[in-house]
Protein backbone atom coordinates (compact mmCIF):
# COMPACT_ATOMS: atom_id res chain seq x y z
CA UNK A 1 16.58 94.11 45.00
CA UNK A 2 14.24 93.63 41.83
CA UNK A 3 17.04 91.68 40.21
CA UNK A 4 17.32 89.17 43.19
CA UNK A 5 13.38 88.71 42.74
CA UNK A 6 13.47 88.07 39.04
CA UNK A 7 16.13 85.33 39.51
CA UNK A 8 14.25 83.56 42.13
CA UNK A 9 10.93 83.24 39.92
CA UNK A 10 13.14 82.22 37.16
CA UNK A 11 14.35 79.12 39.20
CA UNK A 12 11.42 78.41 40.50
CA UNK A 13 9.94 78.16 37.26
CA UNK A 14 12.72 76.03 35.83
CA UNK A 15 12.03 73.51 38.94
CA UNK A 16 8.28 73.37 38.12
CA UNK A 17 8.90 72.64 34.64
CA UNK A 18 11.64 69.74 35.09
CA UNK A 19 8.97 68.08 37.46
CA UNK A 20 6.65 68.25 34.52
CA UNK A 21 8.89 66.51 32.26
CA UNK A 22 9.91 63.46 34.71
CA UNK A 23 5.90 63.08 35.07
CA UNK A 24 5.36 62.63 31.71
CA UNK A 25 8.12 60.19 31.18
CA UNK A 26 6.99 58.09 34.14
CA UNK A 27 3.69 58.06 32.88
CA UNK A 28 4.85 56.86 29.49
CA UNK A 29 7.15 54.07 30.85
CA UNK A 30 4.14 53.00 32.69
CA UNK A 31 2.02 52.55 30.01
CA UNK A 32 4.33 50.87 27.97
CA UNK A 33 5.03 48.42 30.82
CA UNK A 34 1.50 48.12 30.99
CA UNK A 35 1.04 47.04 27.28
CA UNK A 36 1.92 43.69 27.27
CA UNK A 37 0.21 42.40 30.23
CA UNK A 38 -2.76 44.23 28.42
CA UNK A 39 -2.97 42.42 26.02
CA UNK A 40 -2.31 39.09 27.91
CA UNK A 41 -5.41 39.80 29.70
CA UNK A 42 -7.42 40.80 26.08
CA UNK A 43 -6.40 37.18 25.05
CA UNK A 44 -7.37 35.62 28.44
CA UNK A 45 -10.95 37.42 28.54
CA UNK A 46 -11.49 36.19 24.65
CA UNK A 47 -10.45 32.62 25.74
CA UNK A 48 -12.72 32.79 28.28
CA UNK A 49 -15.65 34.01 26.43
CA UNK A 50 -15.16 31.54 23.56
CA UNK A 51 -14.97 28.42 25.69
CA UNK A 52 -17.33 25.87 24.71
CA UNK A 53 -17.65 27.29 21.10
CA UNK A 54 -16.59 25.41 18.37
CA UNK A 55 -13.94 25.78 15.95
CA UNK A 56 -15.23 25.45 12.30
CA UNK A 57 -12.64 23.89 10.18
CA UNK A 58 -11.97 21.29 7.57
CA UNK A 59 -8.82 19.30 7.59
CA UNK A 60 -9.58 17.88 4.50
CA UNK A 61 -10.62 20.84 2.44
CA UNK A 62 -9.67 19.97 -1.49
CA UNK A 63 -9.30 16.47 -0.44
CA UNK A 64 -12.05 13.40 -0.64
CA UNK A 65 -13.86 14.37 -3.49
CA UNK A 66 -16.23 12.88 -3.97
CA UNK A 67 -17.97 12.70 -0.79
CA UNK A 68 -19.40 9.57 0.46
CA UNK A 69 -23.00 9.46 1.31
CA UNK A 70 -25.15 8.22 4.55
CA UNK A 71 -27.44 6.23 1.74
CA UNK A 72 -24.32 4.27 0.33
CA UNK A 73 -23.48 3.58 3.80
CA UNK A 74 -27.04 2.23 4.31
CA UNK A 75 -26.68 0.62 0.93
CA UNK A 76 -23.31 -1.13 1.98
CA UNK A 77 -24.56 -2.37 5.05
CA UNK A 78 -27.55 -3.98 3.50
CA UNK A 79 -25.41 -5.92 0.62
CA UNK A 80 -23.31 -7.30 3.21
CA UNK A 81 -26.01 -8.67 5.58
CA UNK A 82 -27.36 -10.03 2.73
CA UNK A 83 -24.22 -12.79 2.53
CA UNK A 84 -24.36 -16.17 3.50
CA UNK A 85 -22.69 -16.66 7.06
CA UNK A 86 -23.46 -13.16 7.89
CA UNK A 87 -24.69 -12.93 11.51
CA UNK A 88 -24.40 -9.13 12.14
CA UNK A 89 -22.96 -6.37 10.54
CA UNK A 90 -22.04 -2.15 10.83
CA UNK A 91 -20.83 0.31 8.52
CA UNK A 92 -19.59 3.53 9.99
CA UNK A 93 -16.86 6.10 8.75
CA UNK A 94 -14.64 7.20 11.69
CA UNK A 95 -12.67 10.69 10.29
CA UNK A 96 -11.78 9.85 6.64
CA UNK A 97 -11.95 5.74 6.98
CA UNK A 98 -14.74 3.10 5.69
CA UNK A 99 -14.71 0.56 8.39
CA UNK A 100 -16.98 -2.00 7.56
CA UNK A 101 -17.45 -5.00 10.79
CA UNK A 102 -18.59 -8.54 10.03
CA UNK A 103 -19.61 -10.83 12.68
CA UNK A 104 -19.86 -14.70 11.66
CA UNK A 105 -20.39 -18.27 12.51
CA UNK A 106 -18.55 -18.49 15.85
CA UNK A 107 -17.35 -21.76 13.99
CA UNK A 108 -15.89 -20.35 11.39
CA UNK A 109 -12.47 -21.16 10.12
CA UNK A 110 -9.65 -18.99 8.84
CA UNK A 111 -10.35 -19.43 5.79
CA UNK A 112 -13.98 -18.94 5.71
CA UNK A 113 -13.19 -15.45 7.71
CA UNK A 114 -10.51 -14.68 4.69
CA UNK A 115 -13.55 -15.78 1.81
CA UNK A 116 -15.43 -13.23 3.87
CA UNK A 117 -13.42 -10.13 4.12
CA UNK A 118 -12.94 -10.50 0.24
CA UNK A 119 -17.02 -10.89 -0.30
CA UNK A 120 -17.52 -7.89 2.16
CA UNK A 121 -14.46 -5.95 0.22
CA UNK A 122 -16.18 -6.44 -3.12
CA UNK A 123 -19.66 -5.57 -1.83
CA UNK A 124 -17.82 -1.98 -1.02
CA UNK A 125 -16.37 -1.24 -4.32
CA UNK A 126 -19.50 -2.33 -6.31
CA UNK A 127 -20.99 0.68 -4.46
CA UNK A 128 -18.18 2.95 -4.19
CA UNK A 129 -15.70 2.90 -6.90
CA UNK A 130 -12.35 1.96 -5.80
CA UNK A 131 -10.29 4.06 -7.99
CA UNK A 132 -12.43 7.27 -7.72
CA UNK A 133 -13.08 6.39 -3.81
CA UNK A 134 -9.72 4.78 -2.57
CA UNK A 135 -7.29 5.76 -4.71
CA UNK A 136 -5.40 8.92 -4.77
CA UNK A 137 -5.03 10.97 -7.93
CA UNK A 138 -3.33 14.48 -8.33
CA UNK A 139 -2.27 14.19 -4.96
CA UNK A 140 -5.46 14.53 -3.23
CA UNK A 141 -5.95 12.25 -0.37
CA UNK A 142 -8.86 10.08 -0.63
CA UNK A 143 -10.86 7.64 2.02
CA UNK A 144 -9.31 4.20 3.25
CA UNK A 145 -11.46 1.13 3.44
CA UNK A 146 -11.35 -1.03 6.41
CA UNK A 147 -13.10 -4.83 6.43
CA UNK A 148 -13.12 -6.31 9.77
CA UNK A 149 -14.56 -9.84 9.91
CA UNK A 150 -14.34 -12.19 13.55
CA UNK A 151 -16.16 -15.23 14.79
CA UNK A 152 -16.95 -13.89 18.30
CA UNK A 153 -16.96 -10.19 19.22
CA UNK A 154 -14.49 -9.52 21.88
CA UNK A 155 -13.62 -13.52 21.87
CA UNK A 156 -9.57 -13.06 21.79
CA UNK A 157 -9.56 -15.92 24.78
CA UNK A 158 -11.40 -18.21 22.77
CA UNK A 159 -9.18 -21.19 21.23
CA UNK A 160 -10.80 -20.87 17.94
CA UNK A 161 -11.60 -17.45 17.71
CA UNK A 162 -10.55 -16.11 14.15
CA UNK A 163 -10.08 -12.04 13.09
CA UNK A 164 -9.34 -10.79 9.77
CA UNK A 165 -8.44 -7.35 8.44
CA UNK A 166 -8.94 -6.59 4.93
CA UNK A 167 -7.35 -2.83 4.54
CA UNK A 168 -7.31 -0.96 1.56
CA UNK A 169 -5.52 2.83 1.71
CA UNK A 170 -5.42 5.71 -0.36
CA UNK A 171 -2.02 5.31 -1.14
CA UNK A 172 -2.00 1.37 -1.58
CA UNK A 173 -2.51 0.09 -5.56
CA UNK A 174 -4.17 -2.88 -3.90
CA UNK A 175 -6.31 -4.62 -1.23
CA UNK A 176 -4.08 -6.62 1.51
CA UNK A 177 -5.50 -9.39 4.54
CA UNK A 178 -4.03 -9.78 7.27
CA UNK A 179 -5.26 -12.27 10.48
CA UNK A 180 -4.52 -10.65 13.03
CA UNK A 181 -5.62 -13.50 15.33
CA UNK A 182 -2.50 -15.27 14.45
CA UNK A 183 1.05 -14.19 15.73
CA UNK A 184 3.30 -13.27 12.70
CA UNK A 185 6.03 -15.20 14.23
CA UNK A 186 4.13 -18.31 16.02
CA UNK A 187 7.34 -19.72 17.96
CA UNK A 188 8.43 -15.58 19.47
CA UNK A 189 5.11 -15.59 20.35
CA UNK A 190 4.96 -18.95 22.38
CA UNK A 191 8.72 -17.99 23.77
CA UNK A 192 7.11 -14.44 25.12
CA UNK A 193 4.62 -16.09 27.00
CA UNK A 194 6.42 -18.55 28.25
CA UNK A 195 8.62 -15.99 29.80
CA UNK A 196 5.66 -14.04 31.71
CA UNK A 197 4.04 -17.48 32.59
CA UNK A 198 7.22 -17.90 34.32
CA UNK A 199 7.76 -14.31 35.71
CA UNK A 200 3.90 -14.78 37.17
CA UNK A 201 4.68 -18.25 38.73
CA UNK A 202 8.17 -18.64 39.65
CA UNK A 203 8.88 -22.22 40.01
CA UNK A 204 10.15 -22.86 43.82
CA UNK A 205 13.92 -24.58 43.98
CA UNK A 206 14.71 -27.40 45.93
CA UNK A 207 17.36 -27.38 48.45
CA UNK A 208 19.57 -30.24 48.59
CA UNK A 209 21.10 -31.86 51.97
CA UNK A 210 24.11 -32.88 50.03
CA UNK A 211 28.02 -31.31 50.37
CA UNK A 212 29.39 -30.25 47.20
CA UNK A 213 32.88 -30.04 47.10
CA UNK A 214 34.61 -28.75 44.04
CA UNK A 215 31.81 -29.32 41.97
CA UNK A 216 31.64 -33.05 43.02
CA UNK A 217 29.01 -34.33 45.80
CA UNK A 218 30.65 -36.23 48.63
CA UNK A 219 28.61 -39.20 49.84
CA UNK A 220 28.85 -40.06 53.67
CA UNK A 221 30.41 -43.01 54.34
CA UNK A 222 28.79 -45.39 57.43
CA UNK A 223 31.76 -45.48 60.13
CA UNK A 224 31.86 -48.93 61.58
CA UNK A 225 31.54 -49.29 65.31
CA UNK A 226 34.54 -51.15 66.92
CA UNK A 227 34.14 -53.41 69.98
CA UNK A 228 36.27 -53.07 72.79
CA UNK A 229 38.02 -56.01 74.16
């Protein structure tokens, strides 16, 4: 009878410690389930708390050195006010870009508006240096300069309204104008709008009351009344 005892406490030991076992695995499977969508939710939480806060960073670390100052800016704009036809005029430096805007005579010609951007172009490099400014070297990237001269501001309806580009990149050995009032190609131009002038106003067709028989029209020929004797 004591052996039959001892055998039973065995088993039921043996039971109790498989049940342990299968616990701890389960526990450990859930965990690393759990793991990833832990740390998904670590990443959300931080996204959340930095919203709002800005990223410091400097896309052009190494690059555009020397820096341009706010005072040759302000020294720019002054020098080019200063020129004869010169109604208004702004400096400003969007991202890495000198962009220089000069408004004059709304009766200016192209060719006064050309005189211009070159006047405006020189005042720039007699302030800023073109090769050290707008000119790469060593492969660092360096600032673009932008001259924008126009007759009326926001006048592209007007018949004589004139706009001229003067652009002068890093990676460019030399100045270039462009007016970009003027179509490249004058005749595609006049074709394309010709062709929405006509998509706008379709031209009505006129419908014709004569018979067309193989390609020919056939006239109607007056049948003579006959009197009867």
């Amino acid at each position: 009878m004591a052996t039959k005892k001892v055998s039973k406490q065995t088993k039921t030991k043996k039971v109790k410690k498989g049940l342990r076992k299968a616990d701890i695995i389960l526990i450990i499977g859930l965990v690393i389930l759990a793991i990833p969508f832990l740390i998904l939710g670590w990443f959300l939480v931080s996204a959340s708390l930095d919203t709002g806060t800005p990223i410091i960073g400097d896309r052009y670390e190494n690059n555009l050195d020397p820096a341009i100052t706010r005072s040759q800016l302000d020294e720019i704009e002054t020098k080019v006010a200063s020129l004869s036809g010169v109604e208004d005029v702004t400096v400003d430096m969007p991202t890495a870009t000198l962009r220089v805007n000069v408004d004059i005579s709304d009766s200016a010609s192209t060719d006064e508006a050309l005189a211009m951007a070159s006047d405006a172009y020189n005042v720039v490099i007699s302030v800023l240096d073109e090769n050290t400014y707008f000119s790469q070297s060593n492969g660092m990237k360096m600032y673009d300069c932008e001259v924008h001269v126009y007759n009326v501001p926001d006048g592209s309806e007007v018949d004589n309204f004139v706009y001229v580009i003067q652009l002068k990149t890093s990676n460019m050995e030399s100045a270039t104008q462009q007016v970009v009032s003027e179509p490249v190609n004058a005749e595609l131009a006049q074709q394309l709008r010709d062709e929405l002038e006509n998509q706008n106003n379709p031209q009505p067709t006129q419908e014709s009351g004569d018979i067309t028989v193989g390609g020919g029209d056939v006239e109607e020929t007056p049948v003579a009344s006959q009197e009867t004797e």
